[in-house]
Protein backbone atom coordinates (compact mmCIF):
# COMPACT_ATOMS: atom_id res chain seq x y z
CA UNK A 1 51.76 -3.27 -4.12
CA UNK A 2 54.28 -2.17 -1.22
CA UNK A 3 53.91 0.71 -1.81
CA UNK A 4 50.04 0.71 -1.97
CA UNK A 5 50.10 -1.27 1.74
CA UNK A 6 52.46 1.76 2.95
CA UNK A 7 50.03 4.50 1.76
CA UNK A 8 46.88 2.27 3.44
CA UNK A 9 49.04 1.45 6.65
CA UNK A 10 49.81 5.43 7.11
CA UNK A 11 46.75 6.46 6.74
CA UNK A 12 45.28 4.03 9.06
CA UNK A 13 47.87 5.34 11.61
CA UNK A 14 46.70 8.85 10.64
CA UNK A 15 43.50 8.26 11.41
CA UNK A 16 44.01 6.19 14.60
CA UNK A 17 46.42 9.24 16.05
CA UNK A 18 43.00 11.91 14.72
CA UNK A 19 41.14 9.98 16.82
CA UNK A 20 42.86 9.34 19.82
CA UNK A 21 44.03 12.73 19.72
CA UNK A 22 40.16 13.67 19.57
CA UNK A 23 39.47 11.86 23.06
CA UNK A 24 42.47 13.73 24.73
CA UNK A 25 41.58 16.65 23.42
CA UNK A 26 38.04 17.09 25.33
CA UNK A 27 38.99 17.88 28.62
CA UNK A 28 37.18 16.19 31.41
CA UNK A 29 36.42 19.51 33.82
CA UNK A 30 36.71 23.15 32.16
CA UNK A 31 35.98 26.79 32.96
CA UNK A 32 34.26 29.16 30.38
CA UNK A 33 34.07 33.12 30.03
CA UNK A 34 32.24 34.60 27.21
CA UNK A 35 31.51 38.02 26.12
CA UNK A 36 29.25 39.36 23.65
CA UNK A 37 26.28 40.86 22.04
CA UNK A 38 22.38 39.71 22.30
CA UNK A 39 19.82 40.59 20.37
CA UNK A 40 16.04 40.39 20.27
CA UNK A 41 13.62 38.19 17.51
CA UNK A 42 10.34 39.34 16.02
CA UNK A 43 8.66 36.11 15.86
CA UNK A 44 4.93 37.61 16.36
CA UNK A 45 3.49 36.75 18.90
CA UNK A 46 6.82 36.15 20.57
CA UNK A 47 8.62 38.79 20.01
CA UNK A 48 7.99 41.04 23.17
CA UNK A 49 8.69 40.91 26.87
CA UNK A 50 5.85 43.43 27.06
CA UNK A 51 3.17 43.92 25.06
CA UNK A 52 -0.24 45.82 25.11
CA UNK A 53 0.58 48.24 27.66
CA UNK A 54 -1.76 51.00 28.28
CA UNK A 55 -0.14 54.50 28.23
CA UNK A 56 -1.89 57.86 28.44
CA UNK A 57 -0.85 60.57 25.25
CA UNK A 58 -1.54 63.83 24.93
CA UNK A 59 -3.30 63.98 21.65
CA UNK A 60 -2.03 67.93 20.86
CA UNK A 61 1.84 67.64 22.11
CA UNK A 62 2.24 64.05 20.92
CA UNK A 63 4.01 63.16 24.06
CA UNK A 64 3.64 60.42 26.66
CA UNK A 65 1.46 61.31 30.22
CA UNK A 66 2.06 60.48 33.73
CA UNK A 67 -1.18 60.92 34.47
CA UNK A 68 -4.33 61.93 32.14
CA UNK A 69 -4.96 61.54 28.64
CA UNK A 70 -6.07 59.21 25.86
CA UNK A 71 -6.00 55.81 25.99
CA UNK A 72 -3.34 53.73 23.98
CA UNK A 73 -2.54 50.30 23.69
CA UNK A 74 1.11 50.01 22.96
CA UNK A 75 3.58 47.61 22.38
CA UNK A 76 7.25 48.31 23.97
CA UNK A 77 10.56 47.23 21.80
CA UNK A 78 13.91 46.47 22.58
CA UNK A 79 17.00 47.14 21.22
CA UNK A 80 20.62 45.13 20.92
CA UNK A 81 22.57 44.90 24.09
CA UNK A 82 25.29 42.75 25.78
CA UNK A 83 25.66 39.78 27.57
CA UNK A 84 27.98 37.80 29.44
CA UNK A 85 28.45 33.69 30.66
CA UNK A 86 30.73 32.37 33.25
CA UNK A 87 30.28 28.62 32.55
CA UNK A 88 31.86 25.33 33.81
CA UNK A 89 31.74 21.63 31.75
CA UNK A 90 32.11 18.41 32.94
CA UNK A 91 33.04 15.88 29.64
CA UNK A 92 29.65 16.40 27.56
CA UNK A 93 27.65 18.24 30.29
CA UNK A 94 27.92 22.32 30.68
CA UNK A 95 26.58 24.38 33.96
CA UNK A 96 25.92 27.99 33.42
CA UNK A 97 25.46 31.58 34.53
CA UNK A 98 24.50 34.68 32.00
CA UNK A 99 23.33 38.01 32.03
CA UNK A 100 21.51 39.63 28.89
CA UNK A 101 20.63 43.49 28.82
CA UNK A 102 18.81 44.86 26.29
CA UNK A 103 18.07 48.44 26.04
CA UNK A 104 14.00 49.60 25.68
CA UNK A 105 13.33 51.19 22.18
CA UNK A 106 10.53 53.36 20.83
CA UNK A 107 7.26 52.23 21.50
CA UNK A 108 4.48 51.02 18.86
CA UNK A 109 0.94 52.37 19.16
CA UNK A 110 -1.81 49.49 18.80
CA UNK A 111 -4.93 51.04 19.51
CA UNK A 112 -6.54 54.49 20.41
CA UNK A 113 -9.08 54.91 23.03
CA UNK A 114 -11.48 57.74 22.07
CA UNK A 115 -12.04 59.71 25.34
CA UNK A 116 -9.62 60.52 28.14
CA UNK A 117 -9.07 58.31 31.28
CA UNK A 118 -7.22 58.72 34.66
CA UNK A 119 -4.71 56.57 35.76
CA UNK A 120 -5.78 54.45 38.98
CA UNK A 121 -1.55 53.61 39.41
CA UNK A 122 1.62 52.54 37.89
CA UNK A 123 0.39 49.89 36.25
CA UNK A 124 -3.05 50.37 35.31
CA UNK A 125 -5.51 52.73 33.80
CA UNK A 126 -9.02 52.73 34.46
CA UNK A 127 -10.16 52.78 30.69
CA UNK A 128 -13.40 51.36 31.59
CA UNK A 129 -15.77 52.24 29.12
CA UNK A 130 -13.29 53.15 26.56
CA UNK A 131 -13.98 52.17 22.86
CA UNK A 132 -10.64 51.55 20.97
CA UNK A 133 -10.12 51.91 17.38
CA UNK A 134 -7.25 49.98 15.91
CA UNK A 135 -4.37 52.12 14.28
CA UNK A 136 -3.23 51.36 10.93
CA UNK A 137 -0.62 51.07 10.47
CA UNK A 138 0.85 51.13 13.95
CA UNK A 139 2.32 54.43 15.01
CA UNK A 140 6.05 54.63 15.92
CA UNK A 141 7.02 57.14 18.62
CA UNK A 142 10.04 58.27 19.97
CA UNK A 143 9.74 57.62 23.58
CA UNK A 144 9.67 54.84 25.74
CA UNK A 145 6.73 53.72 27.65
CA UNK A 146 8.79 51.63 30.24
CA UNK A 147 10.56 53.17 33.51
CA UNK A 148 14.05 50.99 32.90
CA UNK A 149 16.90 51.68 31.18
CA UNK A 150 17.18 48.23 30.24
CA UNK A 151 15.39 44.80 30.47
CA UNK A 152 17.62 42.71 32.43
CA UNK A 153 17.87 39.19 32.24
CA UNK A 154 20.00 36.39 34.95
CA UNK A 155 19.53 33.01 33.87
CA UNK A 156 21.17 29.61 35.07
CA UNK A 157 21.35 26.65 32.79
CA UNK A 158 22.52 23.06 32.19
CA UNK A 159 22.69 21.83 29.05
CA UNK A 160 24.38 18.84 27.12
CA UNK A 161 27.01 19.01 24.24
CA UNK A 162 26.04 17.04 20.44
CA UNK A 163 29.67 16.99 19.54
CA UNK A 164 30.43 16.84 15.82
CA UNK A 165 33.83 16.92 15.72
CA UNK A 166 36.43 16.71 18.21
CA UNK A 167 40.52 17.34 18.14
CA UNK A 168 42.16 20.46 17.51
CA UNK A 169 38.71 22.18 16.00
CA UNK A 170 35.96 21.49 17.60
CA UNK A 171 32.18 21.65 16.95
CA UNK A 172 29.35 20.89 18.90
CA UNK A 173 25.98 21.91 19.30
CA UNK A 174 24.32 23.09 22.98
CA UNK A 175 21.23 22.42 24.08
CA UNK A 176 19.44 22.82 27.60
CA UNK A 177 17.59 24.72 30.00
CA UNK A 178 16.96 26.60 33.10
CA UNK A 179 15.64 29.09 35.15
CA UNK A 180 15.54 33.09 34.19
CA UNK A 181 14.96 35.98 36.70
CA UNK A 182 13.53 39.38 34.44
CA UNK A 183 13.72 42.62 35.82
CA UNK A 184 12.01 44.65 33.60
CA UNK A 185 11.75 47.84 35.16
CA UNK A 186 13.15 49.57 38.23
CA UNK A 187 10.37 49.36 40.56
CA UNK A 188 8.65 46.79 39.32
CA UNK A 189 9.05 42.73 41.37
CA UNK A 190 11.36 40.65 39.27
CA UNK A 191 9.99 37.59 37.21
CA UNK A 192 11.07 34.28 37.44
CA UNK A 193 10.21 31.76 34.90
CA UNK A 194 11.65 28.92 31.70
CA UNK A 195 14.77 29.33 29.92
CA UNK A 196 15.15 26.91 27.05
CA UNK A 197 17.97 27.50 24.68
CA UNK A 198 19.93 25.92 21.67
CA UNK A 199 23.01 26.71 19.68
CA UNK A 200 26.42 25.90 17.74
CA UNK A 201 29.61 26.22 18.81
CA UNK A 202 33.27 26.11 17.23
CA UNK A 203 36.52 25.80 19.40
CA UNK A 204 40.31 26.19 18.38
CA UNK A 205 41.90 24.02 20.97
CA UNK A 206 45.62 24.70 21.68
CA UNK A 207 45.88 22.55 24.72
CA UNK A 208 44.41 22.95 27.88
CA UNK A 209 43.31 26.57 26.39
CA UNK A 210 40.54 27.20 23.72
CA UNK A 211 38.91 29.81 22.01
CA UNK A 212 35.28 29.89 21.24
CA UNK A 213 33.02 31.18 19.03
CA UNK A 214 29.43 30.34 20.26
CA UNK A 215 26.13 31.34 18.51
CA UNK A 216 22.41 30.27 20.53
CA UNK A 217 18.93 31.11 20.25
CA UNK A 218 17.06 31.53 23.81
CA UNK A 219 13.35 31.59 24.44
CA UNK A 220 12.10 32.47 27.85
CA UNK A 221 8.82 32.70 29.36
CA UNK A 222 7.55 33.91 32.89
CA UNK A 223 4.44 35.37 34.93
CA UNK A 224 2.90 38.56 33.01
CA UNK A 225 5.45 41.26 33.66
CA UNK A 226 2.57 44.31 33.71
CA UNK A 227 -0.90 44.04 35.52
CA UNK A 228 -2.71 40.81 35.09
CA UNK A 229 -5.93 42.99 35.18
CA UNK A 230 -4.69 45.53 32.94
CA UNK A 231 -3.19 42.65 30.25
CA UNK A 232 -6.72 41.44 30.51
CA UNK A 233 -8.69 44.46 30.09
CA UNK A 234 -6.52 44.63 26.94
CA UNK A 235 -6.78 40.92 25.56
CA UNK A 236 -10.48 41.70 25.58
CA UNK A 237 -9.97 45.09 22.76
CA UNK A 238 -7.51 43.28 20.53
CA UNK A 239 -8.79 39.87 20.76
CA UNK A 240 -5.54 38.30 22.27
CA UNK A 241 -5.86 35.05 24.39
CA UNK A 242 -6.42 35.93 27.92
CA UNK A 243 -3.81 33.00 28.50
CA UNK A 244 -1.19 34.51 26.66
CA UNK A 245 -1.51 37.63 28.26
CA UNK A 246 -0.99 36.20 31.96
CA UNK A 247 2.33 35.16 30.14
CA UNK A 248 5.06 37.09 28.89
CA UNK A 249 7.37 35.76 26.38
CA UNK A 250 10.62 36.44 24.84
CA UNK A 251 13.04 35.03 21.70
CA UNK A 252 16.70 36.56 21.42
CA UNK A 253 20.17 35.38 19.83
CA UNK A 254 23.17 35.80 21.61
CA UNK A 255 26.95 35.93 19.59
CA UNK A 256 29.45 35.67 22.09
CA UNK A 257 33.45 34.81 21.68
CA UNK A 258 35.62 34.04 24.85
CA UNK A 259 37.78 31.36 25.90
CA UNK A 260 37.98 28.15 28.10
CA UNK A 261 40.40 25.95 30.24
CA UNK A 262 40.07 22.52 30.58
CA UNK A 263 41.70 20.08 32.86
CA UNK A 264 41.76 16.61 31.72
């Protein structure tokens, strides 16, 4: 029986140390950098910053035009790129800065227009008239129909921390939101719009330093980042909502490692 009580009475001090060294162990202020890799989602009809873009093609050479050919409707991808956070935390409550770059891929081919057009500017062709057919299935081509080297998104958060367990590992799962400015192309005016984001994270605390391993999913949504008129003109030959196309919309994960500093 003593030796029952002894067992009980030393795990009940185990337990009460676990959990007192639990609420030390979240500091009260801390300072986050994170590095890592981001990477776009194909959730249709998500899954692109841009979408049906009109591009002139030379029918003969295959290649992409500056300025005369026949109409396409295309769709531009994106490619895995990097990222970065500088973040700060106060107890349960996180403040944030990132920057995600993702490189612009091959382009998709939607729909073909069947006689040539001009185009009127940068961003948009006067296809009036035009009857498209659409392609099936879509036609991959090794060129990019956007004047970027990138897609480059700022955004700045706050979020709150779920914590599931606290001490010397530490998991918790981030939620929150913010603004996001989107350049996505060099001459083009930035967009500003929603950033809403979620994730996990794990921590190996070793006092006032710890290092993190932090996993989110990010959806962000801002004015059309093409021609309103032109996104319209092409709602109207793939029967899109004009509503979605005065919005442009984006999913991506982001893996990033780093460490923090907390001061209690």
């Amino acid at each position: 029986m003593n030796r029952a009580a002894s067992l009980c009475a030393a795990l009940t001090a185990f337990v009460l140390l676990f959990i007192a060294g639990s609420a030390e162990a979240k500091p009260r202020f801390g300072f986050e950098l994170k590095l890592g890799l981001t990477a776009p989602l194909a959730i249709p009809p998500f899954n692109r910053f841009v979408r049906s873009t009109s591009v002139l093609r030379d029918v003969e050479t295959e290649a992409l035009l500056a300025d005369e050919g026949i109409p396409y409707i295309a769709d531009a991808t994106h490619a895995p790129g990097l990222s970065a956070t500088v973040l700060m935390t106060f107890r349960d409550f996180e403040f944030s800065g990132s920057i995600h770059n993702f490189n612009w891929s091959d382009s998709v081919l939607r729909y073909r227009g069947n006689k040539s057009v001009t185009r009127v500017n940068d961003n948009f062709i006067d296809d009036a008239g035009v009857e498209y057919e659409e392609i099936v299935p879509p036609q991959e081509v090794g060129e990019k129909i956007v004047d970027s080297p990138n897609l480059s998104l700022l955004t700045f958060d706050g979020g709150y921390r779920y914590y599931l367990s606290e001490g010397f590992i530490e998991a918790y799962l981030p939620v929150g939101a913010g603004i996001v400015r989107a350049q996505p192309s060099e001459t083009g005016e930035p967009q500003w719009g929603l950033h809403l984001w979620g994730g996990f994270t794990t921590d190996l605390a070793i006092s006032n330093i710890a290092f993190i391993f932090d996993a989110r999913y990010h959806f962000i949504v801002t004015d059309e980042s093409t021609n309103s008129q032109q996104s319209i003109n092409n709602a109207v030959v793939t029967d899109e909502g004009v509503l979605s196309t005065l919005l442009s919309t984006f999913h991506f994960l982001s893996i990033q490692v780093g460490f923090r500093y907390g001061v209690n």
